[in-house]
C-alpha atoms as a PDB file:
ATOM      1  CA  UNK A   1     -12.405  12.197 -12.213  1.00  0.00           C
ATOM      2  CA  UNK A   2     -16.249  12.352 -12.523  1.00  0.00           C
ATOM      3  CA  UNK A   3     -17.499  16.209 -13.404  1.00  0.00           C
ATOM      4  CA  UNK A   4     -19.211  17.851 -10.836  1.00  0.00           C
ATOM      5  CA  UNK A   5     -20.231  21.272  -9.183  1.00  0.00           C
ATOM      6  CA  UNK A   6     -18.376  21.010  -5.879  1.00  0.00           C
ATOM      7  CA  UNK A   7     -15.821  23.437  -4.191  1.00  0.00           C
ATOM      8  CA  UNK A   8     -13.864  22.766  -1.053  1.00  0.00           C
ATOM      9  CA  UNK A   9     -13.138  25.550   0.950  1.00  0.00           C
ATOM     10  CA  UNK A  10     -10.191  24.711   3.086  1.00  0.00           C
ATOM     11  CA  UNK A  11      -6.434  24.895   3.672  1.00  0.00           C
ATOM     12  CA  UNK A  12      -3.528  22.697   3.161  1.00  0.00           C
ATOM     13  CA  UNK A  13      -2.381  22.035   6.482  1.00  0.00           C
ATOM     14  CA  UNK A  14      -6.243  21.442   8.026  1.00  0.00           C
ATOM     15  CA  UNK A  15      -6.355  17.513   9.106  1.00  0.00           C
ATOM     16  CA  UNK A  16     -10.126  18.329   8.897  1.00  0.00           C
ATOM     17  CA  UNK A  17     -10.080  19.454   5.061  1.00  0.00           C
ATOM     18  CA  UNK A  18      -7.718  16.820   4.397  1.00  0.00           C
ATOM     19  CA  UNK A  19     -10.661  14.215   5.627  1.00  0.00           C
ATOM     20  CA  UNK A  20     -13.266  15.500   2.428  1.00  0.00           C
ATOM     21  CA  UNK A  21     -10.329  15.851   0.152  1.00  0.00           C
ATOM     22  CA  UNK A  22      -9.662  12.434   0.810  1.00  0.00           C
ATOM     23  CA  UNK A  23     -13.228  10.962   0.952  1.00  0.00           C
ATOM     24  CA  UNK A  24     -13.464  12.806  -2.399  1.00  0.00           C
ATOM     25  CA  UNK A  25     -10.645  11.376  -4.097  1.00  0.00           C
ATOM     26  CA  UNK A  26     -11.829   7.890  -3.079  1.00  0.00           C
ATOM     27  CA  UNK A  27     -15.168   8.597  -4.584  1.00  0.00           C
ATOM     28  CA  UNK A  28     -13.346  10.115  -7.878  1.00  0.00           C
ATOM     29  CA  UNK A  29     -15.451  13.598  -7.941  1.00  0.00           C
ATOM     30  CA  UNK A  30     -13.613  16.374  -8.886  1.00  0.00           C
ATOM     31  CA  UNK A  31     -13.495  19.245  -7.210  1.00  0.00           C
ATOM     32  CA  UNK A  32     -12.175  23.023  -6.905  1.00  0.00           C
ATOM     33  CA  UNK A  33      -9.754  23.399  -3.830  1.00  0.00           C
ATOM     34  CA  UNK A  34     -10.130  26.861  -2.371  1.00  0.00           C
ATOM     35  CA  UNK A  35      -7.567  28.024  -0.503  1.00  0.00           C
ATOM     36  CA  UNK A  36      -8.343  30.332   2.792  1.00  0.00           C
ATOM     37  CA  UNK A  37      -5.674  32.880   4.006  1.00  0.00           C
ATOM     38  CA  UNK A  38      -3.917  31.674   7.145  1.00  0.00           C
ATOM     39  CA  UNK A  39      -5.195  34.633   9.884  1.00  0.00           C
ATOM     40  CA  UNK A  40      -8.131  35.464   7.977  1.00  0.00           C
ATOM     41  CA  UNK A  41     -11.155  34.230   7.011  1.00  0.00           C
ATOM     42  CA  UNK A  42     -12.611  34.838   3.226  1.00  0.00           C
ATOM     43  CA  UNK A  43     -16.555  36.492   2.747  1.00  0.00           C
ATOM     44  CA  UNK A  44     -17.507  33.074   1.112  1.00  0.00           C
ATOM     45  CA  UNK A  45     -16.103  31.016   4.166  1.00  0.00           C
ATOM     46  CA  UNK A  46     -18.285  33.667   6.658  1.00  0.00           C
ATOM     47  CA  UNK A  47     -21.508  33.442   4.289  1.00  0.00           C
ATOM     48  CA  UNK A  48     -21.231  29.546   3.738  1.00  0.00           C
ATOM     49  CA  UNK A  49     -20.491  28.484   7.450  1.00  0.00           C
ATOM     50  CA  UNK A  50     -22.368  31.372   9.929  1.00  0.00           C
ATOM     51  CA  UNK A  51     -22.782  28.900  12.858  1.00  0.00           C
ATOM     52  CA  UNK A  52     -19.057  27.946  13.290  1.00  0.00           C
ATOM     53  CA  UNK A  53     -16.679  30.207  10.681  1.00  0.00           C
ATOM     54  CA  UNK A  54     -14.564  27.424  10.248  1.00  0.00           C
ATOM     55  CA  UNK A  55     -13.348  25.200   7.917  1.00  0.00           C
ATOM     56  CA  UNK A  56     -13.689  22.891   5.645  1.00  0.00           C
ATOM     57  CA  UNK A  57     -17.309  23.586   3.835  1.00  0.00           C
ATOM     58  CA  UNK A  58     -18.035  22.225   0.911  1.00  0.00           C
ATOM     59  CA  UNK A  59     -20.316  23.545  -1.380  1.00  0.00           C
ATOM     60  CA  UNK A  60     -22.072  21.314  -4.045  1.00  0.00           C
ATOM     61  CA  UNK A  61     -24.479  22.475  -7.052  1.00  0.00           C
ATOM     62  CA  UNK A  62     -24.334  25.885  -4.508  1.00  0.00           C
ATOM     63  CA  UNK A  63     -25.607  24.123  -1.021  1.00  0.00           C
ATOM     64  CA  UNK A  64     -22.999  24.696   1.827  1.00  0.00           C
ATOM     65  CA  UNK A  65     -22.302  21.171   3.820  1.00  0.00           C
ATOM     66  CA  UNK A  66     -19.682  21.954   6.746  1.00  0.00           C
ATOM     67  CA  UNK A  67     -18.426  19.895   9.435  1.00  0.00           C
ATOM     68  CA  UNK A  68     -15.426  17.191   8.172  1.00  0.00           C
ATOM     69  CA  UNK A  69     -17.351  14.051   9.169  1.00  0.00           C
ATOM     70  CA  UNK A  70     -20.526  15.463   8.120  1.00  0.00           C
ATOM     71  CA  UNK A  71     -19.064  15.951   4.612  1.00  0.00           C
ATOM     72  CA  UNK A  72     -17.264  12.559   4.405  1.00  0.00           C
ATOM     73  CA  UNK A  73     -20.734  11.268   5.524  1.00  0.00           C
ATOM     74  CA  UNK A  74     -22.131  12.956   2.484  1.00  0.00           C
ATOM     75  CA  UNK A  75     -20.093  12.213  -0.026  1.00  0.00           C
ATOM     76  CA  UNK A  76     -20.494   8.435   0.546  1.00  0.00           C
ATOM     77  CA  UNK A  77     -24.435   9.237   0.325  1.00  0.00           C
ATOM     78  CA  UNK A  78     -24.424  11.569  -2.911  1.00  0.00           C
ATOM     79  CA  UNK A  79     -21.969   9.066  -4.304  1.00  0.00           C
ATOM     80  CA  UNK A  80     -23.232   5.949  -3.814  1.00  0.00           C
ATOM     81  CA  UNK A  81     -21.802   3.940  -6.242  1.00  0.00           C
ATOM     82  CA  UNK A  82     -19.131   2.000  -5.845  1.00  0.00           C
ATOM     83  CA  UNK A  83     -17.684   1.087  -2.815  1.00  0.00           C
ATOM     84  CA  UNK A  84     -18.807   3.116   0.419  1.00  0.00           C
ATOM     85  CA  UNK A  85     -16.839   4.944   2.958  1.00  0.00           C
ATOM     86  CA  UNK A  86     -18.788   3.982   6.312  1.00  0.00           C
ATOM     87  CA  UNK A  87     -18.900   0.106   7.274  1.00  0.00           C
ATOM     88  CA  UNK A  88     -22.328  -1.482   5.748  1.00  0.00           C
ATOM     89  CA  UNK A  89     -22.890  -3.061   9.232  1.00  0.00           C
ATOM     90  CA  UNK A  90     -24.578  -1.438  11.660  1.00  0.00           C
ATOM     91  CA  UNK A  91     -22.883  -2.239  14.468  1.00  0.00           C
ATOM     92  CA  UNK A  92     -18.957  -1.518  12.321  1.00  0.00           C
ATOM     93  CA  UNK A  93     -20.534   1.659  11.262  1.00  0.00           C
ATOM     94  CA  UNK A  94     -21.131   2.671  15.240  1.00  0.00           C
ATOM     95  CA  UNK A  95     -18.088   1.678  16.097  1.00  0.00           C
ATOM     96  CA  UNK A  96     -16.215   3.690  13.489  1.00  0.00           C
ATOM     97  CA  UNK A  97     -18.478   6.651  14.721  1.00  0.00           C
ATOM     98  CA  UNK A  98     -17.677   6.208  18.116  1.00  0.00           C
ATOM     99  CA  UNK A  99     -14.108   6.310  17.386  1.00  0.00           C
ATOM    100  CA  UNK A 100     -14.251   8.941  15.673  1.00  0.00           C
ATOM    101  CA  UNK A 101     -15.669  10.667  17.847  1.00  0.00           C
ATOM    102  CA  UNK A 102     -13.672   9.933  20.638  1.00  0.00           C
ATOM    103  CA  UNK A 103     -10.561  11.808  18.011  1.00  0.00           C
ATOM    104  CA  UNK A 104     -12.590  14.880  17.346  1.00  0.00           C
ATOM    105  CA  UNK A 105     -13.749  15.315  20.993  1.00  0.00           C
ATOM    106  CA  UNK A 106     -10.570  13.947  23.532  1.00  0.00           C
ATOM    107  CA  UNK A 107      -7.838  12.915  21.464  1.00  0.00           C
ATOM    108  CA  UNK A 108      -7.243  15.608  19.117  1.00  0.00           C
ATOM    109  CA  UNK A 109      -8.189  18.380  21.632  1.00  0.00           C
ATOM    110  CA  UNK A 110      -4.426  16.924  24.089  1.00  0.00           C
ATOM    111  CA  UNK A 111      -2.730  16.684  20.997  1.00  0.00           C
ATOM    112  CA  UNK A 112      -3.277  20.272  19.930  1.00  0.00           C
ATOM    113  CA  UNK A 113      -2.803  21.573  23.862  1.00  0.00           C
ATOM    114  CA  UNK A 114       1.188  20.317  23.147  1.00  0.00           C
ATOM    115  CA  UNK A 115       1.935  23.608  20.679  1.00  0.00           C
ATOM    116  CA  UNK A 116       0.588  25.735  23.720  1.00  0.00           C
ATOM    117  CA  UNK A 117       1.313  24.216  26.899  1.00  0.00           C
ATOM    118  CA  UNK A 118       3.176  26.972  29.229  1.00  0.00           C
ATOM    119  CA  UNK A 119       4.379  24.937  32.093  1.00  0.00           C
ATOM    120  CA  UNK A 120       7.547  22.799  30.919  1.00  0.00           C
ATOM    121  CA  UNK A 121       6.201  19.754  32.369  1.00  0.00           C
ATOM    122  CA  UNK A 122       3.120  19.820  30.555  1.00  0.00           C
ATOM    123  CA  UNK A 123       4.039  18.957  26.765  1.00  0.00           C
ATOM    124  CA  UNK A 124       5.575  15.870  27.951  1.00  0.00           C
ATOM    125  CA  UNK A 125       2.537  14.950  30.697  1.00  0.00           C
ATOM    126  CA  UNK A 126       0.173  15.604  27.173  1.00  0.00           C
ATOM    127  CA  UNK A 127       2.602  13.739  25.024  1.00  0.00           C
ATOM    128  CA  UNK A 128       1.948  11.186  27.456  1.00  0.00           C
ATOM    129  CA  UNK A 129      -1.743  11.367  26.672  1.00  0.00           C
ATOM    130  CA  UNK A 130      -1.895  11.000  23.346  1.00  0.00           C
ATOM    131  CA  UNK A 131       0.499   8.098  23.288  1.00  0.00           C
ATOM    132  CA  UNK A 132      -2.079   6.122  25.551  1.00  0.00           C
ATOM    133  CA  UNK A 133      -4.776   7.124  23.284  1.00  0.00           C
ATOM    134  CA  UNK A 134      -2.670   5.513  20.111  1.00  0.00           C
ATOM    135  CA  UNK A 135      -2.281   2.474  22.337  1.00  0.00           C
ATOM    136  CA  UNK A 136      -6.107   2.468  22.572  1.00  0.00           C
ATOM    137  CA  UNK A 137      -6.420   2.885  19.221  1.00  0.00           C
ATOM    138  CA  UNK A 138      -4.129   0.212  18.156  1.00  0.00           C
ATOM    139  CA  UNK A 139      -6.371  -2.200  20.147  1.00  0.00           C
ATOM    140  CA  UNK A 140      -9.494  -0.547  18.142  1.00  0.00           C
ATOM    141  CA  UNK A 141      -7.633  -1.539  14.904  1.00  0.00           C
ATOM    142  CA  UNK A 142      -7.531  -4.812  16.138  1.00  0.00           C
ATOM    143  CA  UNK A 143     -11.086  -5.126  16.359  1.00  0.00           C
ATOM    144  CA  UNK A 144     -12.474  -3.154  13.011  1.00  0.00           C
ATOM    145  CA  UNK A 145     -10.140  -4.041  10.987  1.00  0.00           C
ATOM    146  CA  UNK A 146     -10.602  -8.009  11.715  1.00  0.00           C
ATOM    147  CA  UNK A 147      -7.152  -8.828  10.459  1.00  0.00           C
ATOM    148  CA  UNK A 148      -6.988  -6.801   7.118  1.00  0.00           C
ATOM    149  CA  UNK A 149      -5.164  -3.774   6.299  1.00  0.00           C
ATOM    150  CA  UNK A 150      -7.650  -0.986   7.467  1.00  0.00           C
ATOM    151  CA  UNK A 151      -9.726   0.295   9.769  1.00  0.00           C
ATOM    152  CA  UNK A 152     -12.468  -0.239   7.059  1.00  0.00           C
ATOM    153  CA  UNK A 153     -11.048  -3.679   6.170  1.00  0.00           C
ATOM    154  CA  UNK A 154      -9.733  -4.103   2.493  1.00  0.00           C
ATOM    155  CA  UNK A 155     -10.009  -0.637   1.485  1.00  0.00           C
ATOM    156  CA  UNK A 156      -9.843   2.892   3.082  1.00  0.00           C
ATOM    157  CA  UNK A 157     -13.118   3.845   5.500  1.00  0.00           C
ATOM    158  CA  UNK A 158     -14.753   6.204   7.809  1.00  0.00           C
ATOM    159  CA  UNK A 159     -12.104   5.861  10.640  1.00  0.00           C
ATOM    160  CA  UNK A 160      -9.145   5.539   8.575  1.00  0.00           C
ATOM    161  CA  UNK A 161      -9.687   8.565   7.338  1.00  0.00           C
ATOM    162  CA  UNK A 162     -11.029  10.238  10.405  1.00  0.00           C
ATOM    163  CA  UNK A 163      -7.619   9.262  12.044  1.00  0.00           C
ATOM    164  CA  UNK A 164      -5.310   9.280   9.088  1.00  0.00           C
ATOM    165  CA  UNK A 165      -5.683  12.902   8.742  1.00  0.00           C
ATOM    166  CA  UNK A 166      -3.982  13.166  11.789  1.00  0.00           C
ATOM    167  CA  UNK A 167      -0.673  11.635  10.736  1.00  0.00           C
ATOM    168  CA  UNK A 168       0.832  14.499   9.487  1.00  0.00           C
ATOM    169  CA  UNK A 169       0.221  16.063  12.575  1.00  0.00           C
ATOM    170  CA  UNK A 170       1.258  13.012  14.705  1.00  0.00           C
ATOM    171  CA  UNK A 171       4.848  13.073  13.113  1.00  0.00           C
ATOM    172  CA  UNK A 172       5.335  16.805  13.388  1.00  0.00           C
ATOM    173  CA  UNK A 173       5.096  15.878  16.968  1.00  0.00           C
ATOM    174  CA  UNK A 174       7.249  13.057  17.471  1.00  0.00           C
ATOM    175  CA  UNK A 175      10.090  15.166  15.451  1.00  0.00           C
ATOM    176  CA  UNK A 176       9.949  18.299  17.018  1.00  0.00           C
ATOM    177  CA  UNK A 177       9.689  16.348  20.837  1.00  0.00           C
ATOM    178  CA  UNK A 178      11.674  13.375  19.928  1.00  0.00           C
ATOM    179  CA  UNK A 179       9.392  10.783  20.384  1.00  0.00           C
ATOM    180  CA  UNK A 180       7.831   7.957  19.137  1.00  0.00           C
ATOM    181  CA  UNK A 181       4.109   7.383  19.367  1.00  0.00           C
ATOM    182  CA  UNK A 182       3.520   4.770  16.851  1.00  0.00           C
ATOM    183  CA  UNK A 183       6.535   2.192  16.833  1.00  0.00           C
ATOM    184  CA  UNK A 184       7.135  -1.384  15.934  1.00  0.00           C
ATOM    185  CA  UNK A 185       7.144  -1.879  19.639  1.00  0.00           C
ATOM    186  CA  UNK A 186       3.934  -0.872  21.141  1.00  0.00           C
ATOM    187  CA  UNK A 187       1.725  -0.515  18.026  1.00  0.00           C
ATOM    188  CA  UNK A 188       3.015  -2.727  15.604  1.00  0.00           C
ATOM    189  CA  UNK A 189      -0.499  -2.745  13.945  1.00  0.00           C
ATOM    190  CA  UNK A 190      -0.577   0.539  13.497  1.00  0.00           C
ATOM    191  CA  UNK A 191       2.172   1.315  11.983  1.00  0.00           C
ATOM    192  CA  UNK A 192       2.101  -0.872   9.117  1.00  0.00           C
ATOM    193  CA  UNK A 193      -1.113   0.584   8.951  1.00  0.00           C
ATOM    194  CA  UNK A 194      -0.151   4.429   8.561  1.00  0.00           C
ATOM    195  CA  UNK A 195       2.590   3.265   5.798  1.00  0.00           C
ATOM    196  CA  UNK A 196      -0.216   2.170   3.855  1.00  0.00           C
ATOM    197  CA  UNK A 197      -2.522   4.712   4.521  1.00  0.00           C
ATOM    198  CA  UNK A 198      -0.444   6.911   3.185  1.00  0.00           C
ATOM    199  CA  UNK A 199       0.886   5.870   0.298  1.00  0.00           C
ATOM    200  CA  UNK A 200      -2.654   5.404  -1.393  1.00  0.00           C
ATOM    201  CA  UNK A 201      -3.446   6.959  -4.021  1.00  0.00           C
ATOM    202  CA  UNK A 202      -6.793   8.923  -2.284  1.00  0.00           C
ATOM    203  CA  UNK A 203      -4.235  10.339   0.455  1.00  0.00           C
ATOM    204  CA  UNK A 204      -0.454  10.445  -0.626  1.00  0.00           C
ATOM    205  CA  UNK A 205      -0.441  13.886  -2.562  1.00  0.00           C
ATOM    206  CA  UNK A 206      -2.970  15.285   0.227  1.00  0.00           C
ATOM    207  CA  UNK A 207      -1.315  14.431   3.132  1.00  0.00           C
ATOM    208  CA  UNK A 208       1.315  17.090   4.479  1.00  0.00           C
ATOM    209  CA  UNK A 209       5.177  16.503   4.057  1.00  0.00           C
ATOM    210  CA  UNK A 210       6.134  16.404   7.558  1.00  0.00           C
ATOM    211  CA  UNK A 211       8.986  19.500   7.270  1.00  0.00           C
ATOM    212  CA  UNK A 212       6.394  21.685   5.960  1.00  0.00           C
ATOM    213  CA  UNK A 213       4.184  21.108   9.369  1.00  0.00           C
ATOM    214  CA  UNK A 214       7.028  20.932  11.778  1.00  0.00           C
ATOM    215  CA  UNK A 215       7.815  25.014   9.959  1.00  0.00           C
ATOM    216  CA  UNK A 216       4.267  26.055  10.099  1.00  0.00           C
ATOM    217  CA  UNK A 217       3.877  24.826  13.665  1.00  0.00           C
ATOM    218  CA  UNK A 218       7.187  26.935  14.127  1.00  0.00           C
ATOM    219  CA  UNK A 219       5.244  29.615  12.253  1.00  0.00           C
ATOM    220  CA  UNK A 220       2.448  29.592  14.624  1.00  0.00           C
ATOM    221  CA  UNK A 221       4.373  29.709  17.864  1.00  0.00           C
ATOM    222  CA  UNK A 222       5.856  33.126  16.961  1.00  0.00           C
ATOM    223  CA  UNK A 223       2.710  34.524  15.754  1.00  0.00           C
ATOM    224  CA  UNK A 224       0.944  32.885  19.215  1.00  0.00           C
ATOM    225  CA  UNK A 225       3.923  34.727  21.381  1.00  0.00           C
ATOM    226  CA  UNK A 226       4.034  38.084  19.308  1.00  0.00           C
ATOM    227  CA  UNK A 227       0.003  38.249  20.009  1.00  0.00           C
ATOM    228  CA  UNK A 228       0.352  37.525  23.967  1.00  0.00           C
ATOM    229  CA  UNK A 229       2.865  40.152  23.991  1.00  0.00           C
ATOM    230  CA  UNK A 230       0.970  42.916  23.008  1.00  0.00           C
END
């Protein structure tokens, strides 16, 4: 990989962090993966992102960038040759933006609410949800892709990874709640697509084993209960 001052603050579970890691990887830039504490948040985190305290940031030749989109974003700018990340077409580059937006903002935001729904009817009203929102998104494929293998056509782009670093998460779901959101059935498209999306080289040894999320999610539920308890 191409030398270069750039550190990613981040953690391994994040579907955010995993969106620069990937972008970076695609690019080939090397990079120094820093690892925040789960429950805490480091001094360089605080000092690098004031406005949100959140990661990912990543900081290159000592300039903190922060939000994962706005990273990915960058890293197709700073690295500009080669192929690009975002669609060259103005009007496939605002769809892939809209898209993604439509993750950060509705979809994601149900699919998180299933860990901490209360009411037993609710995880499977949310499940619901997000299942229409792959259907959706199955259609979107559909139209970016324009009968190739990604969102971004030939090669990985802007929404496959905005959306592929949700897969991890999207299969933690379906095992612990014993469903199936993207099937041969309903989103044949899709599927085929998230096989190859992960197995690429940018993404396979970033992406999350499945176990390991389906234990931390386990994780997080006790700590969640032990701190409503007291």
């Amino acid at each position: 990989m191409a030398k270069s001052d750039v550190k990613l603050i981040g953690a391994w579970a994040s579907p955010f962090v995993m969106r620069a890691r990937i972008a970076l990887n695609i690019k080939s830039v090397g990079y120094e993966f820093l690892e925040e504490t789960l429950g805490s948040k480091s001094q360089l985190l605080l000092e690098s992102n004031p406005v949100h305290k959140k990661i990912p940031v990543m900081i290159h030749d000592g300039k903190a960038i922060c939000e994962s989109l706005v990273i990915v974003e960058y890293i197709d700018e700073v690295w500009s040759s080669g192929r690009t990340i975002l669609p060259s077409d103005p009007y496939d580059r605002a769809l892939a933006r809209f898209w993604a937006a439509y993750l950060d903002e509705k979809w994601f935001p149900t699919m998180r609410s299933i860990a901490t729904a209360k009411e037993e009817e609710a995880p499977k009203a949310l499940i619901e949800q997000v299942g229409e929102g792959v259907m959706m998104l199955e259609d979107a494929f559909s139209r970016c892709s324009k009968g190739k293998g990604f969102f971004g056509g030939d090669q990985i782009g802007y929404l496959d990874i905005a959306f592929g670093s949700f897969l991890g998460r999207l299969r933690a779901i379906e095992k612990m709640n014993g469903v199936k959101l993207i099937d041969e059935t309903k989103t044949p498209s899709l599927l085929k697509w998230a096989t190859s999306f992960s197995s690429h080289p940018a993404v396979k040894d970033v992406l999350p084993e499945t176990q390991k999320l389906v234990e931390l999610a386990k994780v997080l539920a006790k700590f969640r209960a032990a701190s409503s308890n007291s």
